[in-house]
PDB file of N, CA and C in Angstrom:
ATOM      1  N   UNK A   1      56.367  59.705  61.862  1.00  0.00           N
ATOM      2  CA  UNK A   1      55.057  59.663  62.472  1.00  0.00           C
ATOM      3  C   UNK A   1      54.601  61.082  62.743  1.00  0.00           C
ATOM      4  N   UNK A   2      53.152  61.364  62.928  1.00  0.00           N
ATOM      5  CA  UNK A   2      52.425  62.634  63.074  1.00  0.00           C
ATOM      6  C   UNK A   2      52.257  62.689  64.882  1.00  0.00           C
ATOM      7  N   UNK A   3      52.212  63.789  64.956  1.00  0.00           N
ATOM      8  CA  UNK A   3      51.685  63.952  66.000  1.00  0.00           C
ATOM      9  C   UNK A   3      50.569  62.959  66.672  1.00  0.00           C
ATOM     10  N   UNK A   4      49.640  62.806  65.486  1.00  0.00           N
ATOM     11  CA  UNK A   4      48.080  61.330  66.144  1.00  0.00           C
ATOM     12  C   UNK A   4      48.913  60.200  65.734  1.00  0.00           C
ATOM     13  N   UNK A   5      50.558  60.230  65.515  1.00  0.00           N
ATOM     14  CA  UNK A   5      50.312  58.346  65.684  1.00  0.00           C
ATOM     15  C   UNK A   5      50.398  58.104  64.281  1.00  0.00           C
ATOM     16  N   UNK A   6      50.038  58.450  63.787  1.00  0.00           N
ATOM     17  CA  UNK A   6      49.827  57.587  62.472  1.00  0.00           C
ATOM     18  C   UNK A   6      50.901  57.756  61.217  1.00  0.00           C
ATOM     19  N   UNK A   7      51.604  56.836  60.241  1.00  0.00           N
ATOM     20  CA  UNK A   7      52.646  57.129  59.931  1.00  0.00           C
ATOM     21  C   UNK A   7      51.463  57.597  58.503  1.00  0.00           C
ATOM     22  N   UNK A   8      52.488  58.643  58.069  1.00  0.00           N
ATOM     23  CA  UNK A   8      52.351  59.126  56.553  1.00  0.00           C
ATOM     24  C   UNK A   8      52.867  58.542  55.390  1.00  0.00           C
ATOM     25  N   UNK A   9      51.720  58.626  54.584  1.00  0.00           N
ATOM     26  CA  UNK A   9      52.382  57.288  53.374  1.00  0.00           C
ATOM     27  C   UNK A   9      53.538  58.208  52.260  1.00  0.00           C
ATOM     28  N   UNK A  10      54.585  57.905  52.151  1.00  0.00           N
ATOM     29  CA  UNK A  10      55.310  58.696  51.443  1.00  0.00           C
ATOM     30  C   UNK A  10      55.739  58.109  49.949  1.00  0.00           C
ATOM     31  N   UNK A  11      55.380  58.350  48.874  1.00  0.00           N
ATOM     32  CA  UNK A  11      55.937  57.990  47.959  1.00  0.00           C
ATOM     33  C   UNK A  11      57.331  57.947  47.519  1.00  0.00           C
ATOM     34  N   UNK A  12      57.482  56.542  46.825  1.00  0.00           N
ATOM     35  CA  UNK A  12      58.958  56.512  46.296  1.00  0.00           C
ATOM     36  C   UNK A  12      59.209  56.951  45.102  1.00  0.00           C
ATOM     37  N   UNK A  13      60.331  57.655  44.598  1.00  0.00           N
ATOM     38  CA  UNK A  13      60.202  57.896  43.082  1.00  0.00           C
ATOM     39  C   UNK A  13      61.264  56.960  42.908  1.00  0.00           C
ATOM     40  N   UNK A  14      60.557  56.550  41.530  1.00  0.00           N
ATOM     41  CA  UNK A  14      61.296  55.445  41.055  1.00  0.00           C
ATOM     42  C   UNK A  14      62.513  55.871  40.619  1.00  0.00           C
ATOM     43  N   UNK A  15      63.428  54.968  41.141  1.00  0.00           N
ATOM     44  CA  UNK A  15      65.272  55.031  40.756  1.00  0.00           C
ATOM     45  C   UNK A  15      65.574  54.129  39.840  1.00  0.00           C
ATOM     46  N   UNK A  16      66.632  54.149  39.199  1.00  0.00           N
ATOM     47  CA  UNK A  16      66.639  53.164  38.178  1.00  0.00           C
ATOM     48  C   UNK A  16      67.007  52.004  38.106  1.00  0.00           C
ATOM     49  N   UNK A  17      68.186  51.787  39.878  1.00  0.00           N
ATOM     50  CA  UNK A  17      67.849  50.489  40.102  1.00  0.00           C
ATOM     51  C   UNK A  17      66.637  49.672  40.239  1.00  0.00           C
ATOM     52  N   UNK A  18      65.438  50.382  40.107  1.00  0.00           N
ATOM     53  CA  UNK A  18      64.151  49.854  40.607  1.00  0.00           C
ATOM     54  C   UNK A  18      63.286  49.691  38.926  1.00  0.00           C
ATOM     55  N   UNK A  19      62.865  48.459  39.333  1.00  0.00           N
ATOM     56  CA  UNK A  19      62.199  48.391  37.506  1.00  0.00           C
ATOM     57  C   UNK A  19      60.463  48.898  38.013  1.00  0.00           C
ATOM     58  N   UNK A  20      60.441  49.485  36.681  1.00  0.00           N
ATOM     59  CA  UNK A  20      58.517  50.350  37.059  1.00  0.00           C
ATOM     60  C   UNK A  20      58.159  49.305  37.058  1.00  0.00           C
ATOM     61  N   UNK A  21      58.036  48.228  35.887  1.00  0.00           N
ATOM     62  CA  UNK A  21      56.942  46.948  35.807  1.00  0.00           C
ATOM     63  C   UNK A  21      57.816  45.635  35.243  1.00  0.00           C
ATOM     64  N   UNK A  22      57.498  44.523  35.637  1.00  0.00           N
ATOM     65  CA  UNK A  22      57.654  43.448  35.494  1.00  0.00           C
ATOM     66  C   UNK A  22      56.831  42.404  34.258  1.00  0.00           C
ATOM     67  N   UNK A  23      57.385  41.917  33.272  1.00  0.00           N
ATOM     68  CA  UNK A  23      56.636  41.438  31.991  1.00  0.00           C
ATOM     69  C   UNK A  23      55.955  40.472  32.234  1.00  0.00           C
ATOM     70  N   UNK A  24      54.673  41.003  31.946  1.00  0.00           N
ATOM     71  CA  UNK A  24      53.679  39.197  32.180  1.00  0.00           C
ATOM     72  C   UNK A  24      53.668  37.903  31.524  1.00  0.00           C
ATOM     73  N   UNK A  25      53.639  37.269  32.581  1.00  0.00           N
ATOM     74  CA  UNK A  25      54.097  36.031  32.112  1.00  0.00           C
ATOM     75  C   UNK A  25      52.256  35.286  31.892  1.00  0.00           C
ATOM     76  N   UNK A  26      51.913  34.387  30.605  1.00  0.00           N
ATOM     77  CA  UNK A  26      50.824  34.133  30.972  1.00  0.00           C
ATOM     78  C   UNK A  26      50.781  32.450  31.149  1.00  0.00           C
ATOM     79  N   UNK A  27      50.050  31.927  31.890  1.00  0.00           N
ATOM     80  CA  UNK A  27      50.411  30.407  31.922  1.00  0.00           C
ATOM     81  C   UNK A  27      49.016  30.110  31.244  1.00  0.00           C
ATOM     82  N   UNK A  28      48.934  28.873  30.525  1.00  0.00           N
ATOM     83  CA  UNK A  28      47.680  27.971  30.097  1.00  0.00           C
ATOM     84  C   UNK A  28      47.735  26.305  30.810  1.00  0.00           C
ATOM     85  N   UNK A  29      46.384  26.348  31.385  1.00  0.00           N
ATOM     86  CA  UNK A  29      46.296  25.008  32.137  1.00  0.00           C
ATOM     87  C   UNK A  29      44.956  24.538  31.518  1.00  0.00           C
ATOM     88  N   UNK A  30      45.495  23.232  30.964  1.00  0.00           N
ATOM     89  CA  UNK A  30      44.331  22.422  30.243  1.00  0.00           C
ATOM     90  C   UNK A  30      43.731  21.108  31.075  1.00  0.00           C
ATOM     91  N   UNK A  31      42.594  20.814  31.058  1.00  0.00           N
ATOM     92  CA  UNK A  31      42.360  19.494  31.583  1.00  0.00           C
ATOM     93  C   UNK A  31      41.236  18.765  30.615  1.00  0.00           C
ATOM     94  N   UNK A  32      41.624  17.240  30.700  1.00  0.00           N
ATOM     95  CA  UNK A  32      40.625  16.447  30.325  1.00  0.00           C
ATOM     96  C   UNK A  32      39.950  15.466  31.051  1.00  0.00           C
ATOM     97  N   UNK A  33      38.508  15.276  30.118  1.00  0.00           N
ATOM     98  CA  UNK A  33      38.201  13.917  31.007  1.00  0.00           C
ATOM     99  C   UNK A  33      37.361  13.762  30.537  1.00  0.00           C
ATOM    100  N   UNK A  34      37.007  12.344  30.622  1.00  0.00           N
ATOM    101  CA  UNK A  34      36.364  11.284  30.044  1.00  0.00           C
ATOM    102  C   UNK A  34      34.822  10.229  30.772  1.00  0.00           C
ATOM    103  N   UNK A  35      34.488   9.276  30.443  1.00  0.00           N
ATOM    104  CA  UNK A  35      33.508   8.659  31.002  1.00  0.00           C
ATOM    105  C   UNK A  35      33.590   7.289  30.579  1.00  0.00           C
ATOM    106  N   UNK A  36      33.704   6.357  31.371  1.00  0.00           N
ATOM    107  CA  UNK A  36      33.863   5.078  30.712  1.00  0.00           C
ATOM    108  C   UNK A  36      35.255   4.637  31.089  1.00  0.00           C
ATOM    109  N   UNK A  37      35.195   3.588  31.162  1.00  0.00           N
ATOM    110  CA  UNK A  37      36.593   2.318  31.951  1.00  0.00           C
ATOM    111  C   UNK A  37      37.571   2.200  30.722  1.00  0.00           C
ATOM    112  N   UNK A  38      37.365   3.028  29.295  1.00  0.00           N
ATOM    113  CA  UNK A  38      38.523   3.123  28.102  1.00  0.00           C
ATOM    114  C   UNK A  38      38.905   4.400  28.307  1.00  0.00           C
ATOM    115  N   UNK A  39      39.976   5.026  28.454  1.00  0.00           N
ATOM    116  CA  UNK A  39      40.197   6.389  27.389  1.00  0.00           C
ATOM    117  C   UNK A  39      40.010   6.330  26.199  1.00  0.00           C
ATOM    118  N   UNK A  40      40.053   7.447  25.883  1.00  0.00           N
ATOM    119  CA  UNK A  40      39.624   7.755  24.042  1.00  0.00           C
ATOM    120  C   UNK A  40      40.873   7.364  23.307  1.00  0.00           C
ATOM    121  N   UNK A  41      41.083   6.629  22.349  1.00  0.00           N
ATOM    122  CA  UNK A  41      41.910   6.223  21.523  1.00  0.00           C
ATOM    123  C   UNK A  41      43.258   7.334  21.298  1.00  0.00           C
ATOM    124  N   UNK A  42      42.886   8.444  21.593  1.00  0.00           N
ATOM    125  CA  UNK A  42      44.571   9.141  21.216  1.00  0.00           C
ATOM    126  C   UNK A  42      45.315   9.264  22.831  1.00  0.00           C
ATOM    127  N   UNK A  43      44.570   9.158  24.030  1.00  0.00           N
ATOM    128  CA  UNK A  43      45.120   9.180  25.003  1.00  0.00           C
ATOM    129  C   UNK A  43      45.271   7.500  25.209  1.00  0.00           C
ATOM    130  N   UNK A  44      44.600   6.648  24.969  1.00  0.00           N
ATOM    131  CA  UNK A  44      45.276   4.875  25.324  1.00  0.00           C
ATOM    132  C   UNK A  44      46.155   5.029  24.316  1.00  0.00           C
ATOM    133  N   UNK A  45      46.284   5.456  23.223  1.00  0.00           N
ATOM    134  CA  UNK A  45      47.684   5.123  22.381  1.00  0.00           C
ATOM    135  C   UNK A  45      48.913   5.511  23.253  1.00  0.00           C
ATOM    136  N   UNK A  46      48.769   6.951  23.793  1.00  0.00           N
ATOM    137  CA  UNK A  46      50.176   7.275  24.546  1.00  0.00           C
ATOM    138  C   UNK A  46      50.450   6.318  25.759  1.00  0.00           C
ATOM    139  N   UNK A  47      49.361   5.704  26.156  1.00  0.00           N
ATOM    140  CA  UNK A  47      49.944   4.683  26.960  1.00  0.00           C
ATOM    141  C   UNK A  47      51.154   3.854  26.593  1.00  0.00           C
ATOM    142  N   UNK A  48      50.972   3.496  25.301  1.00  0.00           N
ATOM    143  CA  UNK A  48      52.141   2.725  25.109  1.00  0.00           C
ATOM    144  C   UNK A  48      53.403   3.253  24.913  1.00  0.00           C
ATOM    145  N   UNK A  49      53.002   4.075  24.761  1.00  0.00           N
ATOM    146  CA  UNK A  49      54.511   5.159  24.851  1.00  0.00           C
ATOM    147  C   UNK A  49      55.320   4.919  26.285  1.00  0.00           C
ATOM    148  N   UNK A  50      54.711   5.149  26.693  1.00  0.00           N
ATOM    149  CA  UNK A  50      55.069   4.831  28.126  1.00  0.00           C
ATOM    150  C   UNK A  50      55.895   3.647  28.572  1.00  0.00           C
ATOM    151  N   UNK A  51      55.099   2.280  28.109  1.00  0.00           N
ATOM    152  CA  UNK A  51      54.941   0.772  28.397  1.00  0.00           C
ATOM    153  C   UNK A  51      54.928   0.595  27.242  1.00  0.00           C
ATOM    154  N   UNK A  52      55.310  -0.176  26.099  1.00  0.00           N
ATOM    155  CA  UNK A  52      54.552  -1.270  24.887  1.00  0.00           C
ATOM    156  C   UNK A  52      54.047  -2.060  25.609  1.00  0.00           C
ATOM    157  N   UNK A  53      52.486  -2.274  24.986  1.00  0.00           N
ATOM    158  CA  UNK A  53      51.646  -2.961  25.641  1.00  0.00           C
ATOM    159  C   UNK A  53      50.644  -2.679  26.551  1.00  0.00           C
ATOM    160  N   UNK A  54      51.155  -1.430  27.425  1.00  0.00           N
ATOM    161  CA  UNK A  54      49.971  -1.260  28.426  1.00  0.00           C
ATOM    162  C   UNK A  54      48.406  -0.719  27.770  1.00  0.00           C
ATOM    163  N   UNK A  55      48.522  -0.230  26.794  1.00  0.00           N
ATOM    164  CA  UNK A  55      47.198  -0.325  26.656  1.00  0.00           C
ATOM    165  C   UNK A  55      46.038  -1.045  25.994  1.00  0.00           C
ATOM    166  N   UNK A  56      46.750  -2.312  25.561  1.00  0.00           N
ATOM    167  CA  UNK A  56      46.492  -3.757  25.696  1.00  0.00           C
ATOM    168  C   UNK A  56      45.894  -4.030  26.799  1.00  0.00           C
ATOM    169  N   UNK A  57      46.886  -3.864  28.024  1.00  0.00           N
ATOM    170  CA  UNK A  57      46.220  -4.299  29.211  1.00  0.00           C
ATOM    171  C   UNK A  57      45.141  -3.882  30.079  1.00  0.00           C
ATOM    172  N   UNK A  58      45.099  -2.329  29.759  1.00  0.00           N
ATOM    173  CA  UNK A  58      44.288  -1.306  30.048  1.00  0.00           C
ATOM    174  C   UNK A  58      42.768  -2.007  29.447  1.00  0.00           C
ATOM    175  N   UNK A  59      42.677  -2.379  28.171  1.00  0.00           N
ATOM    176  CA  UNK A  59      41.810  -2.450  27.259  1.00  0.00           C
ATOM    177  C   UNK A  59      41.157  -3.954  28.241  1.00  0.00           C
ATOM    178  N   UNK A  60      42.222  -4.633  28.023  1.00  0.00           N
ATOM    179  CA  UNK A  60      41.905  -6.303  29.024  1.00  0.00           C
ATOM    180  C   UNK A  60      41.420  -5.976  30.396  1.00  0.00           C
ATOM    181  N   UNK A  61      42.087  -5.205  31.219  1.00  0.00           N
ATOM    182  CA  UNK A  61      41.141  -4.648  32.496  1.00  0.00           C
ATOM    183  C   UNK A  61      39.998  -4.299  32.314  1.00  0.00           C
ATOM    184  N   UNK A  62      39.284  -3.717  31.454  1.00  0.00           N
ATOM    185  CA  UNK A  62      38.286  -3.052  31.197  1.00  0.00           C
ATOM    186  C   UNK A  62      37.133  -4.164  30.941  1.00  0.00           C
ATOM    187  N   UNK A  63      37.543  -4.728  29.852  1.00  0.00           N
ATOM    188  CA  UNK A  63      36.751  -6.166  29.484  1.00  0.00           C
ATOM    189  C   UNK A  63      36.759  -7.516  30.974  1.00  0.00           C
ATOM    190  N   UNK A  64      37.605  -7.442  31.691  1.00  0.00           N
ATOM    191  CA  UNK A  64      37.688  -8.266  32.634  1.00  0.00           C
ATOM    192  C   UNK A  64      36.348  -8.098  33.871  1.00  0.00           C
ATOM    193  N   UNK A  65      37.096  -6.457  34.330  1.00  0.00           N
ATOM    194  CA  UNK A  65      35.664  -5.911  34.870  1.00  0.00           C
ATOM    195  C   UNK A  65      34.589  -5.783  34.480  1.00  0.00           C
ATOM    196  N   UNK A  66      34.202  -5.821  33.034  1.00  0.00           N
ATOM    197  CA  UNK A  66      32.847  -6.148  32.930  1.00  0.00           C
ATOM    198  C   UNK A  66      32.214  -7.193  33.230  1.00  0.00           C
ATOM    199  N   UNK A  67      33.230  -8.108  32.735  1.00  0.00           N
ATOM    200  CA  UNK A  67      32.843  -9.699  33.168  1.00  0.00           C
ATOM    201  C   UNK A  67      31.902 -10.024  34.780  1.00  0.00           C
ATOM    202  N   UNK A  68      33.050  -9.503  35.499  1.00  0.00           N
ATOM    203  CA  UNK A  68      32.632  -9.685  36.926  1.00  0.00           C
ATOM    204  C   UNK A  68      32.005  -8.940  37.359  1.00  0.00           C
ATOM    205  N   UNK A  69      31.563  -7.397  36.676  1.00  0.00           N
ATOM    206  CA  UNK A  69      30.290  -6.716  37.356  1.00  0.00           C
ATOM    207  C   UNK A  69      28.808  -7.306  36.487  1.00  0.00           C
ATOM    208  N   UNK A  70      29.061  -7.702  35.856  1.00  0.00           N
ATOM    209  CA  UNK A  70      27.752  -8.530  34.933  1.00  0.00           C
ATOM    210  C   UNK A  70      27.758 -10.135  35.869  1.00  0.00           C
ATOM    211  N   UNK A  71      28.609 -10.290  36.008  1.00  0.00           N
ATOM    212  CA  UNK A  71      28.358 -11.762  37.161  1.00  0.00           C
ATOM    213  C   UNK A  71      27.780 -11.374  38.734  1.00  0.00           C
ATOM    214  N   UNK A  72      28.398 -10.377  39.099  1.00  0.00           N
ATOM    215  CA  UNK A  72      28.119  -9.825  40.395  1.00  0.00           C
ATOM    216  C   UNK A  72      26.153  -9.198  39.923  1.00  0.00           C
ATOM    217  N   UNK A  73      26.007  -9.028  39.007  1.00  0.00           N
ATOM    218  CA  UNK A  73      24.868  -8.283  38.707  1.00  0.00           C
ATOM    219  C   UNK A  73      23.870  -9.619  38.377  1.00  0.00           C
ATOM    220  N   UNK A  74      24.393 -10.816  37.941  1.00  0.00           N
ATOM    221  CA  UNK A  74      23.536 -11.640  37.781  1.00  0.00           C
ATOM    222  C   UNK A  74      23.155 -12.777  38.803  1.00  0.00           C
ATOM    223  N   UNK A  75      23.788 -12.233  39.924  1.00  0.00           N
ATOM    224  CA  UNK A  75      24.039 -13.406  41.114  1.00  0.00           C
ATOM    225  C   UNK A  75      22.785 -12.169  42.137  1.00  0.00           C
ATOM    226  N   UNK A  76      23.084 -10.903  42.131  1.00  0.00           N
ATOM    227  CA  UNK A  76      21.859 -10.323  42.586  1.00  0.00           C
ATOM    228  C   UNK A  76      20.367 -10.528  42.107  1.00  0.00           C
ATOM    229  N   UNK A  77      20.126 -10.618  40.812  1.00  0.00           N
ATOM    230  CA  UNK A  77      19.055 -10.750  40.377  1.00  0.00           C
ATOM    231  C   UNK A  77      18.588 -12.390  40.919  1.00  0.00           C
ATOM    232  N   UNK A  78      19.327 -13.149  40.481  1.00  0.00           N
ATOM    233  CA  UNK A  78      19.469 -14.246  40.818  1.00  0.00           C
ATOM    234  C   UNK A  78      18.645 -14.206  42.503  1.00  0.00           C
ATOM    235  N   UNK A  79      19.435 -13.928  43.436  1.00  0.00           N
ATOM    236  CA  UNK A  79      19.219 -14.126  44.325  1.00  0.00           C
ATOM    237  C   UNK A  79      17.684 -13.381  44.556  1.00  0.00           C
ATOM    238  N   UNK A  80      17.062 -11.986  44.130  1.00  0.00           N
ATOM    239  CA  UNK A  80      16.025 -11.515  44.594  1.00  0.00           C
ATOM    240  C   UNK A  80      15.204 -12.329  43.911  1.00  0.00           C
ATOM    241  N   UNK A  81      15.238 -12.836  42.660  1.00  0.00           N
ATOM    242  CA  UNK A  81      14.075 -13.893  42.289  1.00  0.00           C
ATOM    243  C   UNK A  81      13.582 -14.765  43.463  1.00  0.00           C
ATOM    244  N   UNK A  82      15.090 -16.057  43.340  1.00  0.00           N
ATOM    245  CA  UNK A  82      15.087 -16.778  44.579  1.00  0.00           C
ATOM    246  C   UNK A  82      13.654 -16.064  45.919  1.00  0.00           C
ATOM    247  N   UNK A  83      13.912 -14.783  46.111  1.00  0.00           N
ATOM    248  CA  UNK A  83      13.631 -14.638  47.532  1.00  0.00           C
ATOM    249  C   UNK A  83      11.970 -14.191  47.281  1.00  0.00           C
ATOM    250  N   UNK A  84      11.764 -13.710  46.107  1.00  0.00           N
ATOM    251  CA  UNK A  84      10.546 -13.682  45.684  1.00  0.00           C
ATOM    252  C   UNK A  84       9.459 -15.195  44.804  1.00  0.00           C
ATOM    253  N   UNK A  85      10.485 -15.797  44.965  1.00  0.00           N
ATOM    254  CA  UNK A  85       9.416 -17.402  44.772  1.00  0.00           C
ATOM    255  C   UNK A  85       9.712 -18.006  46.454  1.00  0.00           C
ATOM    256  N   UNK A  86      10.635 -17.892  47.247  1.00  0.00           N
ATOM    257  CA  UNK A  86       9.882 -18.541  48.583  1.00  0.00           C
ATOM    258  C   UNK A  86       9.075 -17.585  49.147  1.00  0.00           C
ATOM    259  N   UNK A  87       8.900 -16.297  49.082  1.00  0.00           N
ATOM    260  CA  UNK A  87       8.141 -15.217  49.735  1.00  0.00           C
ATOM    261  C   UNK A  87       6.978 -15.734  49.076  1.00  0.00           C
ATOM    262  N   UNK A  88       6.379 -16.008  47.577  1.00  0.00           N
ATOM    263  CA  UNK A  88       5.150 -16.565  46.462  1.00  0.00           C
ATOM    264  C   UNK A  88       5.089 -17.687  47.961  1.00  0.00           C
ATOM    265  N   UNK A  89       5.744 -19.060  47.710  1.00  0.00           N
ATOM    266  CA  UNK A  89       5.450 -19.830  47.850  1.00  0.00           C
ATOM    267  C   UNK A  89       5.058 -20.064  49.552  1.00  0.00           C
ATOM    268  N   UNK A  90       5.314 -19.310  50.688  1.00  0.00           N
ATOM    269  CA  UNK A  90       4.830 -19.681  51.790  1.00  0.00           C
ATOM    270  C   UNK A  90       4.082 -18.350  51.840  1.00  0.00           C
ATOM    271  N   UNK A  91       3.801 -17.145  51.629  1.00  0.00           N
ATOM    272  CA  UNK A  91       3.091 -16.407  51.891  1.00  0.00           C
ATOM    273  C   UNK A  91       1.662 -15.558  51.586  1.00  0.00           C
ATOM    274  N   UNK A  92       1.684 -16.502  49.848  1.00  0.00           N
ATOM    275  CA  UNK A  92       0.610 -17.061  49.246  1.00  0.00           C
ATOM    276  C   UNK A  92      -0.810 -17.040  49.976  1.00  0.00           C
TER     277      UNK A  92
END
């Protein structure tokens, strides 16, 4: 330390137990993604890699849920008609 306190930065010279630099390492990080209740045909294939079969089932989930969001979608319409012929019919 100095007289004000403050320590002085002192350089090290490099010894040879000491390595100057370290080799870079470089990493690659990929991502995907998609849109829609299928993956794209080369990623549902590896499903089955996984499972035989699961992407059979994958494929059957997909078609299932449509089913029932097209039922759920036709029971709404359904119903606002409904509410727009008694709203016609008493407010007429």
């Amino acid at each position: 330390m100095t007289k004000s306190g403050h320590h002085q930065n002192r350089q090290k010279k490099n010894s040879p137990e000491q390595p100057q630099s370290l080799p870079q390492q470089t990493k690659t990080v990929s991502a995907a993604s998609f849109t829609g209740p299928i993956p794209p045909p080369n990623i549902l294939s590896a499903y089955n890699e996984i499972e035989p079969g699961l992407a059979n089932r994958i494929v059957s989930m997909a078609e299932e849920e449509a089913i029932h969001r097209r039922g759920i979608e036709k029971k709404v319409l359904n119903a606002q008609n409904l509410k727009r012929l008694v709203l016609n019919i008493f407010f007429v």
